[in-house]
C-alpha atoms as a PDB file:
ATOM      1  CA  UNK A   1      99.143 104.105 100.243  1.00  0.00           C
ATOM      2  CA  UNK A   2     102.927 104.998  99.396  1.00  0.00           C
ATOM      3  CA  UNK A   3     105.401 102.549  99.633  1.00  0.00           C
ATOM      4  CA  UNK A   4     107.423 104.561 101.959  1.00  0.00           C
ATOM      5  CA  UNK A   5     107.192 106.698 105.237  1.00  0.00           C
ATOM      6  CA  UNK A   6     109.393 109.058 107.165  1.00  0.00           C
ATOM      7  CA  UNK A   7     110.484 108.591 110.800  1.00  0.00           C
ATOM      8  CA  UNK A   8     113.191 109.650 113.390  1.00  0.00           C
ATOM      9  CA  UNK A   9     116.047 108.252 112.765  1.00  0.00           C
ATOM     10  CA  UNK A  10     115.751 105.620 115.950  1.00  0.00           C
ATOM     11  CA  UNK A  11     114.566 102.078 116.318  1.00  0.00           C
ATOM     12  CA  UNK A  12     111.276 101.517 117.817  1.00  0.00           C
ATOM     13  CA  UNK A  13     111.202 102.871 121.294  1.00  0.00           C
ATOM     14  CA  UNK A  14     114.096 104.867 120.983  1.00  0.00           C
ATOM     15  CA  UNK A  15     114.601 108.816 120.023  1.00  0.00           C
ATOM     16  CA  UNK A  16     116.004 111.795 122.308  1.00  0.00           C
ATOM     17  CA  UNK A  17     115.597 113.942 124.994  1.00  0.00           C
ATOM     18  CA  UNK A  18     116.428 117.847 124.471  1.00  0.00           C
ATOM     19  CA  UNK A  19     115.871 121.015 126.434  1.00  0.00           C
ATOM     20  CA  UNK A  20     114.528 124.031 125.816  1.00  0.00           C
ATOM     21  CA  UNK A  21     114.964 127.338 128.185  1.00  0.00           C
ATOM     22  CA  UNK A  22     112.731 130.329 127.097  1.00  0.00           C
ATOM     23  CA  UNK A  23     112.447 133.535 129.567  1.00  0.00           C
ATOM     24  CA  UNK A  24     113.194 131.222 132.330  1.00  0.00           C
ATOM     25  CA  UNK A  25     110.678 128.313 130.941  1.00  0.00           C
ATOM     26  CA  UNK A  26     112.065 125.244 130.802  1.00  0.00           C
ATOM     27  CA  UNK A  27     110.604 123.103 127.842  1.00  0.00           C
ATOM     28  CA  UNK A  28     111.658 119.400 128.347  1.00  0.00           C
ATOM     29  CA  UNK A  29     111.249 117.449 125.060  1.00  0.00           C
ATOM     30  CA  UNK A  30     110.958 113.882 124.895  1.00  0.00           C
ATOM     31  CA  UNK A  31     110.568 112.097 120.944  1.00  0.00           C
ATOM     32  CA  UNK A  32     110.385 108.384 120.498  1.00  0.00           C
ATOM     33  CA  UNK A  33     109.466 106.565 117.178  1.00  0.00           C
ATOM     34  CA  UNK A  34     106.322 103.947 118.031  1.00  0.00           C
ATOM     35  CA  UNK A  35     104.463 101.764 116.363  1.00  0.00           C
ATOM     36  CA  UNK A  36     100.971 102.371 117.995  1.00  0.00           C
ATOM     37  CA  UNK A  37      98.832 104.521 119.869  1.00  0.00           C
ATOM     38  CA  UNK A  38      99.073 102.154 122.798  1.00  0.00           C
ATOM     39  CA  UNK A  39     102.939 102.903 123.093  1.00  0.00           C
ATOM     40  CA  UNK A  40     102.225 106.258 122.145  1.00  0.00           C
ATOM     41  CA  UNK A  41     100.586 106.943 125.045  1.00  0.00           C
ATOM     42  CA  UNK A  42     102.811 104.820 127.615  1.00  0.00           C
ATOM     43  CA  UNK A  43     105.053 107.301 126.500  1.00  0.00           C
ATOM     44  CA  UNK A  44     103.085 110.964 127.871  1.00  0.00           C
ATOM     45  CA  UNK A  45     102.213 108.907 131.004  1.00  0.00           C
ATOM     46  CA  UNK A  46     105.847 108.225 131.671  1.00  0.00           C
ATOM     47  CA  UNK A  47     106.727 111.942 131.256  1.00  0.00           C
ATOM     48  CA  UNK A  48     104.040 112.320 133.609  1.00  0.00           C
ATOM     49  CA  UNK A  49     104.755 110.259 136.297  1.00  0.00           C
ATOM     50  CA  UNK A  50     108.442 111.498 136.141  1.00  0.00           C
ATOM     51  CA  UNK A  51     107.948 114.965 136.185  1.00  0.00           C
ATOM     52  CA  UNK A  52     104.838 115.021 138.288  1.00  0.00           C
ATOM     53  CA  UNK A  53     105.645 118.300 139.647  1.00  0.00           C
ATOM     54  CA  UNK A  54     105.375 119.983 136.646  1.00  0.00           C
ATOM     55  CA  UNK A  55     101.829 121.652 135.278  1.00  0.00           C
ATOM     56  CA  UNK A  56     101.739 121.033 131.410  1.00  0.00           C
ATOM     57  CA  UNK A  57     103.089 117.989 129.720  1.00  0.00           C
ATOM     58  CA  UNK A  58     101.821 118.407 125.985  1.00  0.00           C
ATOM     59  CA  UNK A  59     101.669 116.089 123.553  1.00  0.00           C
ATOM     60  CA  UNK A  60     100.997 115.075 119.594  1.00  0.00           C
ATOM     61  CA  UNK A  61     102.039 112.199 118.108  1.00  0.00           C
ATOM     62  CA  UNK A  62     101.085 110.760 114.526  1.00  0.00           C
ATOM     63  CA  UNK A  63     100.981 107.265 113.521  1.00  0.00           C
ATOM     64  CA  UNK A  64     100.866 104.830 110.592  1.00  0.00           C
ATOM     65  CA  UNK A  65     102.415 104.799 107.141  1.00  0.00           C
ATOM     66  CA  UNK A  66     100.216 107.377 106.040  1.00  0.00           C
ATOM     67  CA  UNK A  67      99.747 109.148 109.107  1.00  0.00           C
ATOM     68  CA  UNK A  68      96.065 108.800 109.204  1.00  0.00           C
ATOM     69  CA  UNK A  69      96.176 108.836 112.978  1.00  0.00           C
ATOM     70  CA  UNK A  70      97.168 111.930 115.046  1.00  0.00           C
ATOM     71  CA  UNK A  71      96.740 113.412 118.255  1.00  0.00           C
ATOM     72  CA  UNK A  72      97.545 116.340 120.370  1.00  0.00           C
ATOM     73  CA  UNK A  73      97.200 117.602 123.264  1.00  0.00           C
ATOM     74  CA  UNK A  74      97.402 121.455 125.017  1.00  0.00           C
ATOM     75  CA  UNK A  75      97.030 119.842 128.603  1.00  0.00           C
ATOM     76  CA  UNK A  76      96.159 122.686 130.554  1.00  0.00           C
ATOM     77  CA  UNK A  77      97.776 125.291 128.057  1.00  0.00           C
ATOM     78  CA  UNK A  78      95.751 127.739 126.093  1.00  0.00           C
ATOM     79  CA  UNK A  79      93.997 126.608 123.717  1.00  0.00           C
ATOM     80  CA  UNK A  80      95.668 125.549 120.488  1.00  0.00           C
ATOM     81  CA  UNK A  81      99.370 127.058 122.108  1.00  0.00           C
ATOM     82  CA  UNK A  82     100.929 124.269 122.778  1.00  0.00           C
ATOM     83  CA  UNK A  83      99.412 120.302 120.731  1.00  0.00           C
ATOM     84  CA  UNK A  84      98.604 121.520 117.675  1.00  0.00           C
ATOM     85  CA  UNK A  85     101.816 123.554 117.039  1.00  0.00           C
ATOM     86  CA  UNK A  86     103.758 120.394 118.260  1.00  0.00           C
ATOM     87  CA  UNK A  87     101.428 118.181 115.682  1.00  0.00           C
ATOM     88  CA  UNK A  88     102.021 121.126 113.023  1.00  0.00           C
ATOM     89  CA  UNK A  89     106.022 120.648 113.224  1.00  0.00           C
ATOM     90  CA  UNK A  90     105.777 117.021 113.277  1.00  0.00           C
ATOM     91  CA  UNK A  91     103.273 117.694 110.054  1.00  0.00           C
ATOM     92  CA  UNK A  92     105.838 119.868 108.410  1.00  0.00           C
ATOM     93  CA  UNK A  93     108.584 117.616 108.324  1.00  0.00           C
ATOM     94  CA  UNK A  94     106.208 114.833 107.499  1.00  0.00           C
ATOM     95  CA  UNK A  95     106.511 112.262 110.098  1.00  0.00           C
ATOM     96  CA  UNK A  96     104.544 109.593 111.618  1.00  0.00           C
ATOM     97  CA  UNK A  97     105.296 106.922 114.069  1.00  0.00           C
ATOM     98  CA  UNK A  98     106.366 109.201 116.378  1.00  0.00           C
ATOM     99  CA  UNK A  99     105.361 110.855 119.876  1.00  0.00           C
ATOM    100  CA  UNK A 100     106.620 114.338 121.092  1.00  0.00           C
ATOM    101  CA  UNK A 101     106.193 115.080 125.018  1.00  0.00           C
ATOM    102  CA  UNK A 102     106.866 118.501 126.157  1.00  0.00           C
ATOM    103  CA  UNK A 103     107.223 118.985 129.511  1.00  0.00           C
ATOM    104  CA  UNK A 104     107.024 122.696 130.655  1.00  0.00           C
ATOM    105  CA  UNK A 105     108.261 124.386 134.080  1.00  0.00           C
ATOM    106  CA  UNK A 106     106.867 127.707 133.842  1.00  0.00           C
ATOM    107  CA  UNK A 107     109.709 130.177 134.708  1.00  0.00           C
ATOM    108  CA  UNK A 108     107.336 133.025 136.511  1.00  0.00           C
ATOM    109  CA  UNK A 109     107.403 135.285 133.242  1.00  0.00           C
ATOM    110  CA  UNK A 110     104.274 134.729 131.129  1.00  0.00           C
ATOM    111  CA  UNK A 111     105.169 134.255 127.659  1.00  0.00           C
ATOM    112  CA  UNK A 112     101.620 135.086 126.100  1.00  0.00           C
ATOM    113  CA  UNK A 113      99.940 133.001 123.282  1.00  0.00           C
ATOM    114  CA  UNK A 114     102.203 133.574 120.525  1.00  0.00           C
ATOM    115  CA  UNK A 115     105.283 132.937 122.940  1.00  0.00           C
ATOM    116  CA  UNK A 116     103.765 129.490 123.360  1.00  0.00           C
ATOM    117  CA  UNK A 117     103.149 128.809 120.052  1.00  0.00           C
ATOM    118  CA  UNK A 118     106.782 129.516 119.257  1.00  0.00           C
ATOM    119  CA  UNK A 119     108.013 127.985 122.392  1.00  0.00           C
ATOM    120  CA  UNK A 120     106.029 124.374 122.058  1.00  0.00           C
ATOM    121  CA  UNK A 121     106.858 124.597 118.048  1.00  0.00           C
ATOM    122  CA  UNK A 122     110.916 125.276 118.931  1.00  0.00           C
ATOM    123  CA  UNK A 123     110.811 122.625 121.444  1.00  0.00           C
ATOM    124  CA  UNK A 124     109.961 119.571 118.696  1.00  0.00           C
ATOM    125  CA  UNK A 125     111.681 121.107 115.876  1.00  0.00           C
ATOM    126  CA  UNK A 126     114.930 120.986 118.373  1.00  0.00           C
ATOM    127  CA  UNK A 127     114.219 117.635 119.288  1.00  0.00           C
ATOM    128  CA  UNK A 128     113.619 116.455 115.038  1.00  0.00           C
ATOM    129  CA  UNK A 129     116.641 118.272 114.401  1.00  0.00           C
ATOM    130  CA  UNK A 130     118.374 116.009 116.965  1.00  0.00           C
ATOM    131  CA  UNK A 131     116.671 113.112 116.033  1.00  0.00           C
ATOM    132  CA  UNK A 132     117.839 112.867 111.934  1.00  0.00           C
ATOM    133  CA  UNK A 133     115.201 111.252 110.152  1.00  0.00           C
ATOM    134  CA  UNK A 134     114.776 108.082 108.072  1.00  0.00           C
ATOM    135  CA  UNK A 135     112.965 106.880 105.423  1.00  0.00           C
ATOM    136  CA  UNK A 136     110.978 103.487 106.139  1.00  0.00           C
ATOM    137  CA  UNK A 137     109.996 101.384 102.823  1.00  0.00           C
ATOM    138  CA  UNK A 138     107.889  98.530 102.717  1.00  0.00           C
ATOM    139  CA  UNK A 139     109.731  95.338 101.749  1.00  0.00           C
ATOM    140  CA  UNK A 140     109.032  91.960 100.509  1.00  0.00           C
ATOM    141  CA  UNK A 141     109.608  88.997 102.052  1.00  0.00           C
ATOM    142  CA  UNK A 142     111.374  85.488 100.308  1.00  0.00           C
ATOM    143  CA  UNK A 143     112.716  82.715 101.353  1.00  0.00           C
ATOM    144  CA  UNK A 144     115.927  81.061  99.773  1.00  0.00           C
ATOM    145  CA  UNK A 145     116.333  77.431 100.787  1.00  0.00           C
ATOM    146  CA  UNK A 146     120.365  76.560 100.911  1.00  0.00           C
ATOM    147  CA  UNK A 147     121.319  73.273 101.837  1.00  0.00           C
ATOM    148  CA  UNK A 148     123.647  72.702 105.218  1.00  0.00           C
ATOM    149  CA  UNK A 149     127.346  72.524 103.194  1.00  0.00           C
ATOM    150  CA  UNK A 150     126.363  75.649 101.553  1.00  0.00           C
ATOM    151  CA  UNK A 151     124.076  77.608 103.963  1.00  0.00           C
ATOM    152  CA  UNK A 152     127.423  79.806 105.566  1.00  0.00           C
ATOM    153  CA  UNK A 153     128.280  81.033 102.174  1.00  0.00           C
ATOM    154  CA  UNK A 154     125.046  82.160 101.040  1.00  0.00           C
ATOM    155  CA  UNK A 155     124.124  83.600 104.003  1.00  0.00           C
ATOM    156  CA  UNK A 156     127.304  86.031 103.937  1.00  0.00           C
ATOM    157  CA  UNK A 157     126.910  86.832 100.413  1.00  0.00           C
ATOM    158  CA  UNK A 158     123.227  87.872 101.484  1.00  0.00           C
ATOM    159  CA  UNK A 159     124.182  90.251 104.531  1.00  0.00           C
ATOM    160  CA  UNK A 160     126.718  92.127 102.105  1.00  0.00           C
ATOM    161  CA  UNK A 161     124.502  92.279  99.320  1.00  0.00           C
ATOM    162  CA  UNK A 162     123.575  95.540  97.685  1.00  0.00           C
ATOM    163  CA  UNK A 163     121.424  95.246  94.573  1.00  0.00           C
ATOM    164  CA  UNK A 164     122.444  97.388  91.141  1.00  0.00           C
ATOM    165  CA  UNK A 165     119.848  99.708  92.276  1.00  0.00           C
ATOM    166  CA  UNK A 166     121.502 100.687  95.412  1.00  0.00           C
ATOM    167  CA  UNK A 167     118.363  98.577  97.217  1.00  0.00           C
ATOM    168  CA  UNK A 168     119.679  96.684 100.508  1.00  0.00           C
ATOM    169  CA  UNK A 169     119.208  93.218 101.497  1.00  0.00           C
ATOM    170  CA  UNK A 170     118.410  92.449 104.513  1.00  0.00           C
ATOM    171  CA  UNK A 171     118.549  88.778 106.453  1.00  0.00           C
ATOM    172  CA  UNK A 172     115.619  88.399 108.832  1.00  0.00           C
ATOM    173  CA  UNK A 173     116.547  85.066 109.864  1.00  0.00           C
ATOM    174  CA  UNK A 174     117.712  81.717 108.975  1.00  0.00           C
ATOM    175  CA  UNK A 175     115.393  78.707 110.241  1.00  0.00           C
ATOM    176  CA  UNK A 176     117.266  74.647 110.139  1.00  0.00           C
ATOM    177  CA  UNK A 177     115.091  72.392 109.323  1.00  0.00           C
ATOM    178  CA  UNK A 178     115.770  69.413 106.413  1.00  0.00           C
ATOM    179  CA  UNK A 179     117.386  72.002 105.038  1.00  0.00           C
ATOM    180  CA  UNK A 180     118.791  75.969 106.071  1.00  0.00           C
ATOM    181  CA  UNK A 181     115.743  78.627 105.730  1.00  0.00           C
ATOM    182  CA  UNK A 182     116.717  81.794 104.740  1.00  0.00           C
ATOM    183  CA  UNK A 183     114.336  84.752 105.165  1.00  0.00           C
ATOM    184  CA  UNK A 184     115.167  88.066 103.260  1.00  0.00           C
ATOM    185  CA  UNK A 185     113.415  91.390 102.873  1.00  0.00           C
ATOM    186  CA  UNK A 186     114.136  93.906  99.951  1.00  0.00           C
ATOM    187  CA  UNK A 187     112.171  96.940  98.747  1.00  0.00           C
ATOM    188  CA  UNK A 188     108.670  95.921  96.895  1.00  0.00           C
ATOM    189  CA  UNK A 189     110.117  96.971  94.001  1.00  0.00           C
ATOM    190  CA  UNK A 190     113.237  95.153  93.259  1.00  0.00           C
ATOM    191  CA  UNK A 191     112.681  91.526  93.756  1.00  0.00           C
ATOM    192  CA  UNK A 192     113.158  90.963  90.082  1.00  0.00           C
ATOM    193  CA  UNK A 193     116.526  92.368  90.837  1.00  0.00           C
ATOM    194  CA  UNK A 194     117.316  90.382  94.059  1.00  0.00           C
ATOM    195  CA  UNK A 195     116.466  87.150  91.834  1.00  0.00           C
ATOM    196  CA  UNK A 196     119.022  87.346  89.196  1.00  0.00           C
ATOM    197  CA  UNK A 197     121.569  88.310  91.942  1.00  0.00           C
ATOM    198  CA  UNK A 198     121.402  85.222  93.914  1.00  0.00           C
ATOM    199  CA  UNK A 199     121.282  83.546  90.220  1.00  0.00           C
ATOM    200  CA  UNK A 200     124.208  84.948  89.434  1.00  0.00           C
ATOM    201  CA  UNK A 201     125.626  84.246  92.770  1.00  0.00           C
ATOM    202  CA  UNK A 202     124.859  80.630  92.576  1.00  0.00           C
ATOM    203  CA  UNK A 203     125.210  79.973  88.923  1.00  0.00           C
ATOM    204  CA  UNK A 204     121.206  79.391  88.894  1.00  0.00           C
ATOM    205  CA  UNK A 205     121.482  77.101  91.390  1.00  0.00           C
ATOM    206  CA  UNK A 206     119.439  78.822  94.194  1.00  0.00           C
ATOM    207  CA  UNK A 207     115.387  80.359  93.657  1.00  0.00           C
ATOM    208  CA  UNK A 208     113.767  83.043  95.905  1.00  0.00           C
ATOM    209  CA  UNK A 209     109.948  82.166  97.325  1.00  0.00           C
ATOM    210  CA  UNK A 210     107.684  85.401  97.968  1.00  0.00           C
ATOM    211  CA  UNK A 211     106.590  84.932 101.747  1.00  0.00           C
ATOM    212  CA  UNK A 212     105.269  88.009 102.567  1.00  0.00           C
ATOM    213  CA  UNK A 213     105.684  91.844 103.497  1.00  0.00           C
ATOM    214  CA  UNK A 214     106.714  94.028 106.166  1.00  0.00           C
ATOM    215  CA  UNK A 215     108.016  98.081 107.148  1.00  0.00           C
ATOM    216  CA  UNK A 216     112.171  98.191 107.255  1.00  0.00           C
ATOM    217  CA  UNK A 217     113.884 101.058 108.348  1.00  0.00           C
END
């Protein structure tokens, strides 16, 4: 499994809504970055429920950092015209965690098979092109204790902390306890890096504990 995935460029429930108006069709998009199929699918039923007047509200979504699981859906549309060439854009750009909704009010001028195609494909590759993307790594999780007098300080230098590499640090959280917690994340690969920057930052004073993993972006 790679290290990395690509995504809209939203936090987790968030994305963008975007119109389409084809022959006198109206394609609503709706694309949302998720972390399951669960939310996934909360998000077709909502289209569904809010436009209930309208016949088709196709789907496709793909999920997990290798995008083993995807789904799509023509809902009422001819066959393969409308989910699979919303999963195939999705596909082409190579994202996952992600659900596209299509909502269609059909305009009273038929738009045959390959007009759908086009017409569902359009739609998502408006709304990606809206969206941006991102790139999602998996980071490692440490934990720098700090004592109290100290803690402020090292928790600043931490938030503006870039590594040599151009790698980010990020802060997760800071727990107070006998002493102050701090919880980082930084790409897998450059915890060697982060180590001798905090030495360097504390003249050797302060270590880094391996705690875990988790997706950032």
């Amino acid at each position: 499994m790679s290290d990395s995935f690509l995504t809209i460029d939203a936090a987790p429930g968030g994305g963008v809504d975007v119109e389409l108006e084809i022959r006198r069709s109206r394609f609503l998009t709706r694309m949302r970055r998720v972390t399951s199929e669960e939310d996934a699918r909360a998000v077709i039923e909502e289209r569904r429920s809010t436009y209930f007047d309208a016949r088709h509200h196709c789907s496709a979504f793909v999920l997990g950092p290798d995008g083993r699981t995807a789904r799509s859906s023509d809902d009422g549309e001819p066959a393969g015209t409308a989910g699979v060439p919303m999963l195939t854009a999705l596909n082409r750009v190579g994202l996952t965690d992600v659900v596209a909704v299509v909502t269609r009010y059909f305009g009273g001028i038929k738009l045959g098979a390959g007009g759908l195609v086009r017409a569902y494909t359009d739609a998502v590759a408006q709304a990606v092109e809206a969206a941006g993307t991102r790139t999602v790594r998996l980071s490692t999780l440490l934990r720098i204790d700090a004592d109290f007098a100290s803690a402020g300080q090292v928790e600043d230098q931490l938030r503006g902390l870039t590594l040599p590499s151009g790698a980010p640090v990020t802060v997760d959280s800071v727990d107070w306890t006998d002493r102050a917690h701090i919880s980082v994340a930084v790409p897998a690969g450059s915890v060697d890096e982060l180590r001798v920057a905090l030495a360097t930052l504390s003249a050797g004073a302060l270590a880094a504990e391996e705690t875990g993993s988790r997706w950032v972006g």
